[in-house]
Protein backbone atom coordinates (compact mmCIF):
# COMPACT_ATOMS: atom_id res chain seq x y z
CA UNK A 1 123.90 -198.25 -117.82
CA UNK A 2 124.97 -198.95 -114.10
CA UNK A 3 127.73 -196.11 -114.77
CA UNK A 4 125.63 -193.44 -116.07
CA UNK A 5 123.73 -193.64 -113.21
CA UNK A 6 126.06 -193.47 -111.06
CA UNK A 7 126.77 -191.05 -112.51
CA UNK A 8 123.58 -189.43 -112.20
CA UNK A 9 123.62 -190.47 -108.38
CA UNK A 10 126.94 -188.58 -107.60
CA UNK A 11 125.88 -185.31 -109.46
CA UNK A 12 122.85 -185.37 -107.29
CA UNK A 13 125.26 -185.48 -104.24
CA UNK A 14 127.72 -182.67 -106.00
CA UNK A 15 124.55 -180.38 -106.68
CA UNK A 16 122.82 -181.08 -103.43
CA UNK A 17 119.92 -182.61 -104.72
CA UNK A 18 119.32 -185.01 -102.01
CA UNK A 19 116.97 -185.29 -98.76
CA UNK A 20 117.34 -187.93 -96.22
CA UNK A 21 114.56 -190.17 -94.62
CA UNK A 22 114.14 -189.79 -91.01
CA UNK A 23 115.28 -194.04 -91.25
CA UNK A 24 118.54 -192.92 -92.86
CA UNK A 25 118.82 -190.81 -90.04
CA UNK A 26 118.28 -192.79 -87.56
CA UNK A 27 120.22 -195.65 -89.12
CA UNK A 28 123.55 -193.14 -89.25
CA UNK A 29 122.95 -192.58 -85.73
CA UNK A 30 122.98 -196.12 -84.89
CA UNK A 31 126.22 -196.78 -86.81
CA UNK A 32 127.80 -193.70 -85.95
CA UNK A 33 127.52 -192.21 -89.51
CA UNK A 34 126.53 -188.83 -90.59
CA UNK A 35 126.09 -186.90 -93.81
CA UNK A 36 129.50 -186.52 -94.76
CA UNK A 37 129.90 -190.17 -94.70
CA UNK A 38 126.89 -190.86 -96.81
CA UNK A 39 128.48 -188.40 -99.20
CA UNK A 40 131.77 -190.00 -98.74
CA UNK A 41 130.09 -193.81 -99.51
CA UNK A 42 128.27 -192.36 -102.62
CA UNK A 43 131.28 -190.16 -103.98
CA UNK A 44 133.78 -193.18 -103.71
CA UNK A 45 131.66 -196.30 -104.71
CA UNK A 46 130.19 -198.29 -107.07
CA UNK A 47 126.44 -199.58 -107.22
CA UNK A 48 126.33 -202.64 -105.51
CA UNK A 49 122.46 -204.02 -106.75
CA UNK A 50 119.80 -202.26 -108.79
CA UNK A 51 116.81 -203.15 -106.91
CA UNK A 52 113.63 -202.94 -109.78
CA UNK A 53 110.44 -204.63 -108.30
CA UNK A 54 109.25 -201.72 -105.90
CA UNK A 55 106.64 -199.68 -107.46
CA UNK A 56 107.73 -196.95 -106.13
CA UNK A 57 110.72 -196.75 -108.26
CA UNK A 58 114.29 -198.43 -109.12
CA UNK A 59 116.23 -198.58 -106.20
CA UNK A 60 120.13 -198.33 -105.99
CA UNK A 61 122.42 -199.90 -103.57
CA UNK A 62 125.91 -198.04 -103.67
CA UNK A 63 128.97 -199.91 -101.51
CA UNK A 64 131.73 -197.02 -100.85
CA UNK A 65 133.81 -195.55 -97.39
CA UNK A 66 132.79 -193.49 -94.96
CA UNK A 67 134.91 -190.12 -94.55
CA UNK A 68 137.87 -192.40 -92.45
CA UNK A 69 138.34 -194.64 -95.73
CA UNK A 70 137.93 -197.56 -93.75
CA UNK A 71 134.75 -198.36 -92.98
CA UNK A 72 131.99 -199.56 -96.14
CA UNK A 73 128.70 -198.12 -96.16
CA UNK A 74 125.77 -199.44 -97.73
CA UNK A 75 123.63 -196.52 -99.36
CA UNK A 76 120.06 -197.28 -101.09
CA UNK A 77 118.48 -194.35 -102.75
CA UNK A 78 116.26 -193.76 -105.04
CA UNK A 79 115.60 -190.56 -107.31
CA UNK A 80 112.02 -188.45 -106.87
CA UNK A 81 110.50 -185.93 -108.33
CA UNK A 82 112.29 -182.87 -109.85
CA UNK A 83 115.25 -185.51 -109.93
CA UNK A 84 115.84 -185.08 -106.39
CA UNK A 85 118.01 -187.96 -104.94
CA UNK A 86 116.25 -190.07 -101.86
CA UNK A 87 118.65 -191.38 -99.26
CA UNK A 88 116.30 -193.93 -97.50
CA UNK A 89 118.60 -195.95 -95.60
CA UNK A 90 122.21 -196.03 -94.60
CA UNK A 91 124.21 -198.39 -93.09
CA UNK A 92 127.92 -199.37 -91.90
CA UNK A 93 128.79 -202.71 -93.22
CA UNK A 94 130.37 -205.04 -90.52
């Protein structure tokens, strides 16, 4: 299951079928990431956790590398309405 949707996840990406949450933004700041190395950490990794007990909706945790191939970045998204991907945090993992 945890590779279809990754699967799913990374088509999102591909199709650009994703929003980000003003957090993720300001998180990518923070950590000098931005979108290409959210794309970058999605594209190239693996989900990490599947987080089930918000009612809001199964969230995923995906590990992968920012654009330089060194640094891991934490991802957690979750998918929306009309299957749109939700980026809603991002972070650089020390």
């Amino acid at each position: 299951m945890a590779g279809r949707e990754l699967q799913r996840i990374r088509d999102a990406i591909l199709q650009q079928r994703y929003i980000l949450t003003e957090h993720a933004y300001s998180e990518m700041h923070e950590d000098n990431l931005d979108v290409l190395d959210v794309e970058s950490a999605i594209l190239s990794g693996a989900i990490d956790r599947v987080l089930t007990r918000d009612p809001r909706g199964t969230r995923y945790v995906v590990i992968g590398n920012a654009t330089d191939d060194k640094t891991p970045v934490g991802v957690v998204v979750r998918f929306v309405e009309h299957d749109q991907l939700l980026v809603i945090t991002v972070y650089a993992i020390e």
